[in-house]
C-alpha atoms as a PDB file:
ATOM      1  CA  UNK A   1       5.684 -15.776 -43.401  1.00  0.00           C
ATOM      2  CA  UNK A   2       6.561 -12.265 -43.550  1.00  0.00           C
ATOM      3  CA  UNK A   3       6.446 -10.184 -46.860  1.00  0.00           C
ATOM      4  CA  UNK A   4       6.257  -6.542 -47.840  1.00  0.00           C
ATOM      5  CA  UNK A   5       3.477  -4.790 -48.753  1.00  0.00           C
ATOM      6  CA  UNK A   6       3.426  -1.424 -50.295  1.00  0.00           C
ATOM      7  CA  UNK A   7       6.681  -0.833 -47.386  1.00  0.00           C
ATOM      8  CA  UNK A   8       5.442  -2.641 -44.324  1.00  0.00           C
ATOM      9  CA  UNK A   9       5.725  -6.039 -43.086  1.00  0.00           C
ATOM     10  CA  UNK A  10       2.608  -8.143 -43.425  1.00  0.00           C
ATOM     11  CA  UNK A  11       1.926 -11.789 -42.728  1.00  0.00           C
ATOM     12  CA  UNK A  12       0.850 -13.606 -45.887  1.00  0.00           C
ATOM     13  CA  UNK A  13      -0.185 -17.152 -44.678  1.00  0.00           C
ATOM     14  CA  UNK A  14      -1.281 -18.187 -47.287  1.00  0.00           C
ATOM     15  CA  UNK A  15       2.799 -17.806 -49.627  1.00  0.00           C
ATOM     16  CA  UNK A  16       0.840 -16.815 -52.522  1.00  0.00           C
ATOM     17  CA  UNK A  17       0.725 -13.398 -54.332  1.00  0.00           C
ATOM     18  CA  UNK A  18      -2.821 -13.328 -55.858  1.00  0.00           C
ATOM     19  CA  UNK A  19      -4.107 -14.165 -51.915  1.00  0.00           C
ATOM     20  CA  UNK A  20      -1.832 -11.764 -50.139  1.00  0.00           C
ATOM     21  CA  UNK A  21      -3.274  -9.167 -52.687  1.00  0.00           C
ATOM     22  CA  UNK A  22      -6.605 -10.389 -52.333  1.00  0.00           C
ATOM     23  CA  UNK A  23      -6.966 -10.220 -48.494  1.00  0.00           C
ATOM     24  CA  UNK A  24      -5.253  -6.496 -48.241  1.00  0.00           C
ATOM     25  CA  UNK A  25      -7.331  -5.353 -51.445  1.00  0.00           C
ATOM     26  CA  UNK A  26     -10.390  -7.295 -51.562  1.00  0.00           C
ATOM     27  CA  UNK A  27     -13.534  -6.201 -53.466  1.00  0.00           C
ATOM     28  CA  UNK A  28     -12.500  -7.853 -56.946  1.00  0.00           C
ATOM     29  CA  UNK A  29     -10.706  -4.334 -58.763  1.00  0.00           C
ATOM     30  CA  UNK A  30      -8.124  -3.939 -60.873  1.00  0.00           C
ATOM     31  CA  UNK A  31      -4.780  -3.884 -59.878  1.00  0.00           C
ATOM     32  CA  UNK A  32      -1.256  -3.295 -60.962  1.00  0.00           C
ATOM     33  CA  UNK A  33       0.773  -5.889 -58.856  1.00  0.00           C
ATOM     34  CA  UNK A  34       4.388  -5.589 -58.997  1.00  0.00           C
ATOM     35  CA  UNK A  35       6.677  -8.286 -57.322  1.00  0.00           C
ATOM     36  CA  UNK A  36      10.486  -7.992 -56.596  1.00  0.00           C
ATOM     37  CA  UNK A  37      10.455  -5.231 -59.385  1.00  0.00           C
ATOM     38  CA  UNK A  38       8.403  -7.467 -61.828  1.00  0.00           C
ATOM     39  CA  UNK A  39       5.138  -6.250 -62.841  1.00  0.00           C
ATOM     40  CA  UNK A  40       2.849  -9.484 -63.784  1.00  0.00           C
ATOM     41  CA  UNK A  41      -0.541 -10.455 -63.651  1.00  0.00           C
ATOM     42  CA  UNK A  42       0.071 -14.612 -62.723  1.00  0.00           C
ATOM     43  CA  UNK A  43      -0.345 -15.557 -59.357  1.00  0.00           C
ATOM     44  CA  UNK A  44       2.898 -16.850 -58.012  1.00  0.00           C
ATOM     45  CA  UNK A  45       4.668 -17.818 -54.813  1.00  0.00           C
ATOM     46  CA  UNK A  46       5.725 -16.301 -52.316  1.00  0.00           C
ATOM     47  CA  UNK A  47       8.967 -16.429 -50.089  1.00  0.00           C
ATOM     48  CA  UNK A  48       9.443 -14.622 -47.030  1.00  0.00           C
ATOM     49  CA  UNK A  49      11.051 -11.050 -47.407  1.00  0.00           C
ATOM     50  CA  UNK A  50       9.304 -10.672 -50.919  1.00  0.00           C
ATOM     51  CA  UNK A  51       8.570  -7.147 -51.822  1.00  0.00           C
ATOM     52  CA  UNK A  52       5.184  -6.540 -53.383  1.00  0.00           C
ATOM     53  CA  UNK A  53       3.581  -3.541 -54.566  1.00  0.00           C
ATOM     54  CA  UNK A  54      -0.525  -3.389 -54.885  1.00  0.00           C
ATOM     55  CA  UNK A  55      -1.661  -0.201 -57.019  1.00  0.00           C
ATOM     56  CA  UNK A  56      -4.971   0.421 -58.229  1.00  0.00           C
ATOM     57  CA  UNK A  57      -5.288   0.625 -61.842  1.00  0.00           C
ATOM     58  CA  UNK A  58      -6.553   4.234 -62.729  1.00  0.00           C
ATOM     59  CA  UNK A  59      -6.124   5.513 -59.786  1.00  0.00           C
ATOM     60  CA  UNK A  60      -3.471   8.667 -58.265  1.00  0.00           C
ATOM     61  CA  UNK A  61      -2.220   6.370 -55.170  1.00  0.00           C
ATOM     62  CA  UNK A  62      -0.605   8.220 -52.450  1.00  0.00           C
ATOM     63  CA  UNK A  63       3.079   9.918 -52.673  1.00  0.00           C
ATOM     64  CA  UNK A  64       4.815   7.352 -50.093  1.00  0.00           C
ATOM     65  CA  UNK A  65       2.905   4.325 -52.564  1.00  0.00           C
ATOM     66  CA  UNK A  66       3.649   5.927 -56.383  1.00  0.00           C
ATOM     67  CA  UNK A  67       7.211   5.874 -54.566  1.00  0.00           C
ATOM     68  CA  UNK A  68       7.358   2.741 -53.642  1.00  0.00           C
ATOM     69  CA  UNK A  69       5.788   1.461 -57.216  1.00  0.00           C
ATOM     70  CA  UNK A  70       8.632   3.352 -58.716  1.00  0.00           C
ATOM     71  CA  UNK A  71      11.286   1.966 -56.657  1.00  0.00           C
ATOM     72  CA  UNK A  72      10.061  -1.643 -57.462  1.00  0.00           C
ATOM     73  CA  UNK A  73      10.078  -1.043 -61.106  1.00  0.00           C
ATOM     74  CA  UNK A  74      13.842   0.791 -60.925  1.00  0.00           C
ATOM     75  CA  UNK A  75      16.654  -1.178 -60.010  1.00  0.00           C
ATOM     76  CA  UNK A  76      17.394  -1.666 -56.247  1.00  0.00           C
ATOM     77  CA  UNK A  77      19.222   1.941 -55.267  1.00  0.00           C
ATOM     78  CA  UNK A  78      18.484   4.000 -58.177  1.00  0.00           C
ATOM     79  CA  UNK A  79      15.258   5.434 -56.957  1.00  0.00           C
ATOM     80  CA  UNK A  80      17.124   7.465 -54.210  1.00  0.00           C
ATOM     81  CA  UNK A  81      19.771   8.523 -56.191  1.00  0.00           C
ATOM     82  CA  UNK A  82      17.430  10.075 -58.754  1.00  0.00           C
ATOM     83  CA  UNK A  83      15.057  11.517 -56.395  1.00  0.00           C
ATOM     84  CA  UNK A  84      17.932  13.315 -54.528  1.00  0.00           C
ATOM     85  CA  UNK A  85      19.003  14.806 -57.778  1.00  0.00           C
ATOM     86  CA  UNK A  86      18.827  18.604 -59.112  1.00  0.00           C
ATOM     87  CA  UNK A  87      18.579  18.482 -62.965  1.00  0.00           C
ATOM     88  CA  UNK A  88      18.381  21.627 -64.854  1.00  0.00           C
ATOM     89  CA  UNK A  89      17.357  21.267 -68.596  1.00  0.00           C
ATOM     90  CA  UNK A  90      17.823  24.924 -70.647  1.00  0.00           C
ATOM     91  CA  UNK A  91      15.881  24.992 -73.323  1.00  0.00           C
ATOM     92  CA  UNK A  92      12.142  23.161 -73.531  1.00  0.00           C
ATOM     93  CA  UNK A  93      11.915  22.615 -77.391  1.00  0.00           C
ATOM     94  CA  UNK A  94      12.186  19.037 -79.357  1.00  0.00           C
ATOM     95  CA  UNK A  95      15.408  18.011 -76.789  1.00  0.00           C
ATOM     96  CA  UNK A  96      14.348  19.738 -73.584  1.00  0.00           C
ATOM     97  CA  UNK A  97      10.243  19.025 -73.472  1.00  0.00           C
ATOM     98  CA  UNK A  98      11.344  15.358 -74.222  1.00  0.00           C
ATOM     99  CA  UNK A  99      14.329  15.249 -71.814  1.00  0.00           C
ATOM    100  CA  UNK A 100      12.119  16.815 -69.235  1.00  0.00           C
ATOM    101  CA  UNK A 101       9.553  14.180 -69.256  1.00  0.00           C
ATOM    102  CA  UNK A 102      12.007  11.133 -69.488  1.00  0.00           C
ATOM    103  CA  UNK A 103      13.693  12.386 -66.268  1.00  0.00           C
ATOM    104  CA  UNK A 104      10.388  13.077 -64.691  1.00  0.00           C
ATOM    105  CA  UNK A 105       8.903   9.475 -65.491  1.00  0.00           C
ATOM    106  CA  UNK A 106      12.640   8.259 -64.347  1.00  0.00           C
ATOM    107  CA  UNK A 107      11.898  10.032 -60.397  1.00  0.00           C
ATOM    108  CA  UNK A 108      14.176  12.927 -60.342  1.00  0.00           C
ATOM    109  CA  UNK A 109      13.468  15.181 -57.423  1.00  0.00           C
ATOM    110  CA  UNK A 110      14.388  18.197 -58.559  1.00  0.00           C
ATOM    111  CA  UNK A 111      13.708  19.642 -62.417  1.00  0.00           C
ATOM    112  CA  UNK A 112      14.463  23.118 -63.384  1.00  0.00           C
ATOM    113  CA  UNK A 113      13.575  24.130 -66.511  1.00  0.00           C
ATOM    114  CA  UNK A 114      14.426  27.039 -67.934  1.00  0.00           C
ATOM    115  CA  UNK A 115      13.127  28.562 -71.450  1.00  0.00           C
ATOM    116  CA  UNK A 116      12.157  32.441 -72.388  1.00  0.00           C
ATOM    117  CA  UNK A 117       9.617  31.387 -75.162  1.00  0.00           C
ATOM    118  CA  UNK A 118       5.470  29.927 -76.205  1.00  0.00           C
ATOM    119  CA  UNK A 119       4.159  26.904 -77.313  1.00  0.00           C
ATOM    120  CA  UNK A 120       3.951  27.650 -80.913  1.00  0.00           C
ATOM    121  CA  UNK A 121       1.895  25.663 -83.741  1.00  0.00           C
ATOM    122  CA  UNK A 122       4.937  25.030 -85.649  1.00  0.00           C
ATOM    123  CA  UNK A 123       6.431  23.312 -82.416  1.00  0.00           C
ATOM    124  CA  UNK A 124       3.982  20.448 -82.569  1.00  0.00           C
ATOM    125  CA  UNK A 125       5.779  18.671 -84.672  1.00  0.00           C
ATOM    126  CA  UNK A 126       9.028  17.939 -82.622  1.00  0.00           C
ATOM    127  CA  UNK A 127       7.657  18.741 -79.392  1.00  0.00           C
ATOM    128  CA  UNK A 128       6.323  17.095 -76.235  1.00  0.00           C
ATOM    129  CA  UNK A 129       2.685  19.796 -76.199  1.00  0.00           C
ATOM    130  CA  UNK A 130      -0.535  19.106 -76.895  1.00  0.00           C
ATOM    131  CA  UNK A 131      -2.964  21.696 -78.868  1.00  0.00           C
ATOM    132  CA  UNK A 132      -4.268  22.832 -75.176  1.00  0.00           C
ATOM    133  CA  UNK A 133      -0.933  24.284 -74.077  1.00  0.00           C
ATOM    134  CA  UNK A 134      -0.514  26.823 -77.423  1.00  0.00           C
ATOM    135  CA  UNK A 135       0.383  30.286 -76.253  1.00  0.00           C
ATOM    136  CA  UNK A 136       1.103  29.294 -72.848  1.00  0.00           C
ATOM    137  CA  UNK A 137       5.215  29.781 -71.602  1.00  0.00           C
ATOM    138  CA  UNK A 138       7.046  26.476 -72.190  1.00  0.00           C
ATOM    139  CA  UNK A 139       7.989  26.598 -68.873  1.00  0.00           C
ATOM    140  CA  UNK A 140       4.665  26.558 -67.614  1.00  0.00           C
ATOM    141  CA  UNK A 141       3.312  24.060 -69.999  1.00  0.00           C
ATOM    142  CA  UNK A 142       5.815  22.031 -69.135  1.00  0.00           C
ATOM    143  CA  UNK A 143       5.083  22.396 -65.735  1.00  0.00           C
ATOM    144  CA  UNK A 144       1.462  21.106 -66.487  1.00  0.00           C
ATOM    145  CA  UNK A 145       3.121  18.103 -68.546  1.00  0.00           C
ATOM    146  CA  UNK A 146       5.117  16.954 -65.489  1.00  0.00           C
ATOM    147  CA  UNK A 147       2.416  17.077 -63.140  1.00  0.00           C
ATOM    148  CA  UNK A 148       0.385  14.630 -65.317  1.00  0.00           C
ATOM    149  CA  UNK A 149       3.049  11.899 -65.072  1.00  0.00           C
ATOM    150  CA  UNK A 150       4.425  12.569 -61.405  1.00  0.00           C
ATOM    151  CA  UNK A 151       2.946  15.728 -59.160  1.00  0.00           C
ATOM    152  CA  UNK A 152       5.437  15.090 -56.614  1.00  0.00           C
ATOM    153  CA  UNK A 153       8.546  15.938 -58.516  1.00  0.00           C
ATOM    154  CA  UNK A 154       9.060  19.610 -57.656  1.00  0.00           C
ATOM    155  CA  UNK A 155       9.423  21.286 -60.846  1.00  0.00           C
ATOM    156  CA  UNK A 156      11.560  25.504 -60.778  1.00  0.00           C
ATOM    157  CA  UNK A 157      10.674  27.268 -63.327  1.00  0.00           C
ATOM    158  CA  UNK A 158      12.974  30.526 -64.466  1.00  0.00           C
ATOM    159  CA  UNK A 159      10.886  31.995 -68.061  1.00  0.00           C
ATOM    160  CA  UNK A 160      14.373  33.984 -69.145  1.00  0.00           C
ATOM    161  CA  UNK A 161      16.697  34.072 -71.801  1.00  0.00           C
ATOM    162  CA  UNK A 162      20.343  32.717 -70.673  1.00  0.00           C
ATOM    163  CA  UNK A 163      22.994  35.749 -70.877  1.00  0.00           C
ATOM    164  CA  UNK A 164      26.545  36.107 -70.045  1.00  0.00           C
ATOM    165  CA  UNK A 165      25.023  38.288 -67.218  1.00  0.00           C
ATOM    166  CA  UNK A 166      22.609  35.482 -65.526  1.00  0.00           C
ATOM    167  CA  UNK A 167      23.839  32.180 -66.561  1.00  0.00           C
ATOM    168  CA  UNK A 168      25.680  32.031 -63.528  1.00  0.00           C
ATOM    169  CA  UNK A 169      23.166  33.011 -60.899  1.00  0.00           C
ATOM    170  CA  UNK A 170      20.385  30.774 -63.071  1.00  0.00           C
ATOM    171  CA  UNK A 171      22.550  27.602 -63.087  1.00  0.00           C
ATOM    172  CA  UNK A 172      23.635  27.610 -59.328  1.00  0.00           C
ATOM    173  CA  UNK A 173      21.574  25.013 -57.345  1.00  0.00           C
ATOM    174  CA  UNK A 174      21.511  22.524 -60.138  1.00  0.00           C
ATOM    175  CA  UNK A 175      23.832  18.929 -59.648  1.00  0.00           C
ATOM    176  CA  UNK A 176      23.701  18.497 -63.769  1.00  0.00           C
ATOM    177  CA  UNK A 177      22.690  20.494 -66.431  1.00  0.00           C
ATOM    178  CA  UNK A 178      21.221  19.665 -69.999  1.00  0.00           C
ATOM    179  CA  UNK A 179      21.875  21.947 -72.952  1.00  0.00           C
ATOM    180  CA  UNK A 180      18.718  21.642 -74.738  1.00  0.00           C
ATOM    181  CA  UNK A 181      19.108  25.311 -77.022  1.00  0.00           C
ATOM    182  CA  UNK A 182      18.179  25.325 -80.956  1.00  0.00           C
ATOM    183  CA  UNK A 183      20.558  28.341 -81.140  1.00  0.00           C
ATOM    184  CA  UNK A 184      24.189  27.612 -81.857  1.00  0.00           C
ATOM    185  CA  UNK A 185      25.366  31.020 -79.808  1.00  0.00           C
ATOM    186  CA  UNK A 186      22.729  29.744 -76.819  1.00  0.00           C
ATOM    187  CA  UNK A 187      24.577  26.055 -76.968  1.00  0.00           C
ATOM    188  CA  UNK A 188      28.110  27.772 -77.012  1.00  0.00           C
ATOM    189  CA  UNK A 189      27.094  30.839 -74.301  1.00  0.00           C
ATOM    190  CA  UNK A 190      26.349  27.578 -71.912  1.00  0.00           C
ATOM    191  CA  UNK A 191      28.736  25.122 -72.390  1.00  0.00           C
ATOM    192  CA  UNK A 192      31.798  27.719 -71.916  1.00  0.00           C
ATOM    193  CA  UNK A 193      30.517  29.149 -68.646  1.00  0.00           C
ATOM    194  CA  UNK A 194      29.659  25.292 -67.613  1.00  0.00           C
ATOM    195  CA  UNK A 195      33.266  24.424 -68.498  1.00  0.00           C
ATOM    196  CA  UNK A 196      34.423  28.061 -66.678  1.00  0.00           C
ATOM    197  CA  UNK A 197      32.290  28.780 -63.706  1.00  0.00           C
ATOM    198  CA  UNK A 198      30.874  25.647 -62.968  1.00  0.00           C
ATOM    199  CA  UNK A 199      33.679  22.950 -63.245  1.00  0.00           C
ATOM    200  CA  UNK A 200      32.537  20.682 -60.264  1.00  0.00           C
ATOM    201  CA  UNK A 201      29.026  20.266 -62.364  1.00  0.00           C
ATOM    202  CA  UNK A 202      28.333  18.013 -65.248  1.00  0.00           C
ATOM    203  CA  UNK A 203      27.198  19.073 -68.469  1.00  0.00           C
ATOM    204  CA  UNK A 204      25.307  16.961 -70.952  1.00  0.00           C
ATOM    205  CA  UNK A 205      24.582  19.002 -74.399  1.00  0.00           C
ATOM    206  CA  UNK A 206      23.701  17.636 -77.838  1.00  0.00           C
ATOM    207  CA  UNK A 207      25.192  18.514 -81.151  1.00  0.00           C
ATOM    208  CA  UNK A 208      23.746  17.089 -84.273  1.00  0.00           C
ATOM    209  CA  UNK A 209      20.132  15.480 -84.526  1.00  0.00           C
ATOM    210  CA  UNK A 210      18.309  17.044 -87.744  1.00  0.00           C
ATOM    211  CA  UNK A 211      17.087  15.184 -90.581  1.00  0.00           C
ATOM    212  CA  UNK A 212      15.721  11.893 -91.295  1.00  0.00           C
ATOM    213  CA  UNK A 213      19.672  10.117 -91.020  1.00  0.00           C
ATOM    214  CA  UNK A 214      19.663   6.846 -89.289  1.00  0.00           C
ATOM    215  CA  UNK A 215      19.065   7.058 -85.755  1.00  0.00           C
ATOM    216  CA  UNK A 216      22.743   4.817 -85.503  1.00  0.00           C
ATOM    217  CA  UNK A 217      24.768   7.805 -85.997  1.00  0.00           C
ATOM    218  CA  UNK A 218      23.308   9.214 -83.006  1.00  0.00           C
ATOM    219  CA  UNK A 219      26.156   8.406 -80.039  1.00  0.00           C
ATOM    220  CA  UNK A 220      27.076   9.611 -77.057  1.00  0.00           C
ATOM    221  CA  UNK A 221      30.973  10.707 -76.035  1.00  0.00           C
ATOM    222  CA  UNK A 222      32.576  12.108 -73.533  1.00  0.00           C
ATOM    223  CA  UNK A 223      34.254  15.418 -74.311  1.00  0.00           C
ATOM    224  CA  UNK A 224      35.768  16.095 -70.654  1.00  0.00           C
ATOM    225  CA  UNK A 225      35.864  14.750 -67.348  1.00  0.00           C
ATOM    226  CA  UNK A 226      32.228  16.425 -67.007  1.00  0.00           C
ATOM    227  CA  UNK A 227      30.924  16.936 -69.987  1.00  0.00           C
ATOM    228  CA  UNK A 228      29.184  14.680 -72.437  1.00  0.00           C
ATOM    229  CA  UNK A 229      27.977  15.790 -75.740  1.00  0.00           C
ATOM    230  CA  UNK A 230      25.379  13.537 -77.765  1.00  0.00           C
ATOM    231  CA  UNK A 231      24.760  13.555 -81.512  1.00  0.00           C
ATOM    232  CA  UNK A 232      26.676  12.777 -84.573  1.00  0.00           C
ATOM    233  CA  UNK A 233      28.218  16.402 -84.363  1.00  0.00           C
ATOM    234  CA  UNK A 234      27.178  17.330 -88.055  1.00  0.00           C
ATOM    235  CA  UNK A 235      23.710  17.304 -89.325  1.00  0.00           C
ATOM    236  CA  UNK A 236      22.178  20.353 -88.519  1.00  0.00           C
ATOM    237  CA  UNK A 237      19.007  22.011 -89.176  1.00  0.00           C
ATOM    238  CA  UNK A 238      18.873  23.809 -92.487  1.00  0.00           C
ATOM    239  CA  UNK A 239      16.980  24.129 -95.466  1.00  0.00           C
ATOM    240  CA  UNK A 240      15.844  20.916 -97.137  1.00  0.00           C
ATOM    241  CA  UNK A 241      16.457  19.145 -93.694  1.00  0.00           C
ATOM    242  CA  UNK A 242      14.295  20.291 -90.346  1.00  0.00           C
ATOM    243  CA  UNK A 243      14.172  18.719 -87.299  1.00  0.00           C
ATOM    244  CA  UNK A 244      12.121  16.032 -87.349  1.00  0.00           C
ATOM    245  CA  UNK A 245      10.143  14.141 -84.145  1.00  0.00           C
ATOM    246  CA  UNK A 246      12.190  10.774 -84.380  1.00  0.00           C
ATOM    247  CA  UNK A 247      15.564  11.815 -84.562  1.00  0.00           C
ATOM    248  CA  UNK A 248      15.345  14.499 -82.329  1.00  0.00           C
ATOM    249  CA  UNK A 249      13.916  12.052 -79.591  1.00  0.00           C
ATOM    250  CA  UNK A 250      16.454   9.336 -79.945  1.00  0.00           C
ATOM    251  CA  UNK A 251      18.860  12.415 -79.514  1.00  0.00           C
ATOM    252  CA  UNK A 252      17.020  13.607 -76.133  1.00  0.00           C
ATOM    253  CA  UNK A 253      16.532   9.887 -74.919  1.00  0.00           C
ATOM    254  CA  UNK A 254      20.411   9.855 -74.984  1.00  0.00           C
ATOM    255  CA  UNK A 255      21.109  12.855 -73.311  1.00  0.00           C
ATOM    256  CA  UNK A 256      18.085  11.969 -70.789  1.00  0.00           C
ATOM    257  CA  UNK A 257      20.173   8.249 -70.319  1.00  0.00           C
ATOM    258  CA  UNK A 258      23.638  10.015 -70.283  1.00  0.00           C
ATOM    259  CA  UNK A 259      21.990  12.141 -67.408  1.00  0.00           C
ATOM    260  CA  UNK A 260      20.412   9.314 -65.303  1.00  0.00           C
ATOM    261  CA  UNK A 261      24.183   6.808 -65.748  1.00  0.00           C
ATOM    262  CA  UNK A 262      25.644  10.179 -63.843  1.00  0.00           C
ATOM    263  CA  UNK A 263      23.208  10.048 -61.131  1.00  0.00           C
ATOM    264  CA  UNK A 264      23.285   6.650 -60.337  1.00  0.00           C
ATOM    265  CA  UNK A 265      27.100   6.946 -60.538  1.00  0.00           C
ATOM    266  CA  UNK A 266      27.357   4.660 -63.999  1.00  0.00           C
ATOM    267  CA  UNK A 267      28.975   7.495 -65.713  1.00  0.00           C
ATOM    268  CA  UNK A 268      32.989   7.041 -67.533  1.00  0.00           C
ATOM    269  CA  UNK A 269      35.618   7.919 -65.771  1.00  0.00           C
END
């Protein structure tokens, strides 16, 4: 019976997953075995055409098998839609650091992320840095993040402030854009030359996450045939009520989902 293994077509005589992995991988270590997209530890078994994935457990496998991993865990199709993307996300604070590493564990291709600023102490709170990457560029820290959870995305970095002057140059190559700004100018700047100079792109921006509200409120809507704008549109950051880790992440996983329903072509019409 004929199976596949890690993307090639083995014989597995014996129909049964813990044997198959046995006789490729032998030499009793641990291993993440995923089968049809189902990652289990029971033996099971097998029928011919099966797709099973072998990865050893602490290990960096190779590009072509972290691939194939990723494309048994996604559903069938997605993995080359994402991978073929160009995302940018502008800004890298509480929305952007954690946007950024939800579309890098999700297999885009292509990230560019785009921020003029440092890790600060004060960011910690919201923020997807650790205590090693104070003072360092949040694009470059970033960077650094990315490359823990998946080397082989290629990650552009532009360490600039977005201006009337550059936003169009900056923004060019990128498929889909997410406005991840604290600045209410910043937010507006990009969303009018997205809706302007780049009406063939899609734009997904947030509006509203501060405070300690119910995460509930937080929704996604389509503004435009492009542009999609998650939030609750009215709790903003002020005194009394900061931006705090929780809401601000169910705001960013929203705007990270909104971005991967567009690439897999899931988005309203």
């Amino acid at each position: 019976m004929k199976v596949v293994l890690n993307g090639k077509s083995v014989d597995a005589p014996e129909a049964r997953l813990h044997a198959l992995r046995d006789a490729f991988y032998p030499g009793g270590g641990e291993f993440v075995t995923i089968l049809n997209g189902f990652q289990t530890p029971d033996d099971a078994d097998l029928n011919e055409g099966d797709e099973v994935v072998v990865i050893e457990k602490g290990k960096l496998p190779p590009r072509e098998d972290l691939e194939r991993m990723m494309m048994a865990r996604h559903t069938p199709g997605v993995h080359e839609k994402v991978k073929r993307a160009r995302v940018a996300v502008a800004g890298l604070g509480g929305l952007g650091s954690n946007i950024a590493l939800l579309l890098a564990r999700t297999g885009v291709g292509r990230l560019h992320l785009v921020d003029f600023d440092v890790v600060e102490p004060s960011n910690l709170n919201r923020q997807q840095y650790g205590i090693r990457h104070l003072g360092l560029p949040k694009t470059d820290a970033m960077k650094q993040a990315i490359g823990e959870i998946n080397p082989f995305v290629e990650v552009v970095t532009d360490r600039v402030r977005v201006t009337e002057e550059n936003v169009a140059s900056l923004f060019a190559d990128d498929d889909l854009i997410c406005e991840a700004f604290d600045s209410a100018a910043a937010k507006a700047l990009l969303v009018n030359a997205c809706l302007t100079r780049f009406p063939q792109k899609f734009l997904v921006a947030a509006s509203g996450l501060a405070g300690f509200e119910s995460g509930n409120t937080i929704r996604t809507r389509r503004v435009s045939d492009r542009f999609y704008l998650c939030g609750d549109g009215e709790t903003d950051a002020r005194v009394g009520r900061g931006l705090m880790a929780p809401r601000v992440a169910v705001c960013a996983g929203h705007q990270a989902n909104t971005a991967l329903r567009i690439l897999v072509g899931e988005y309203d019409v």
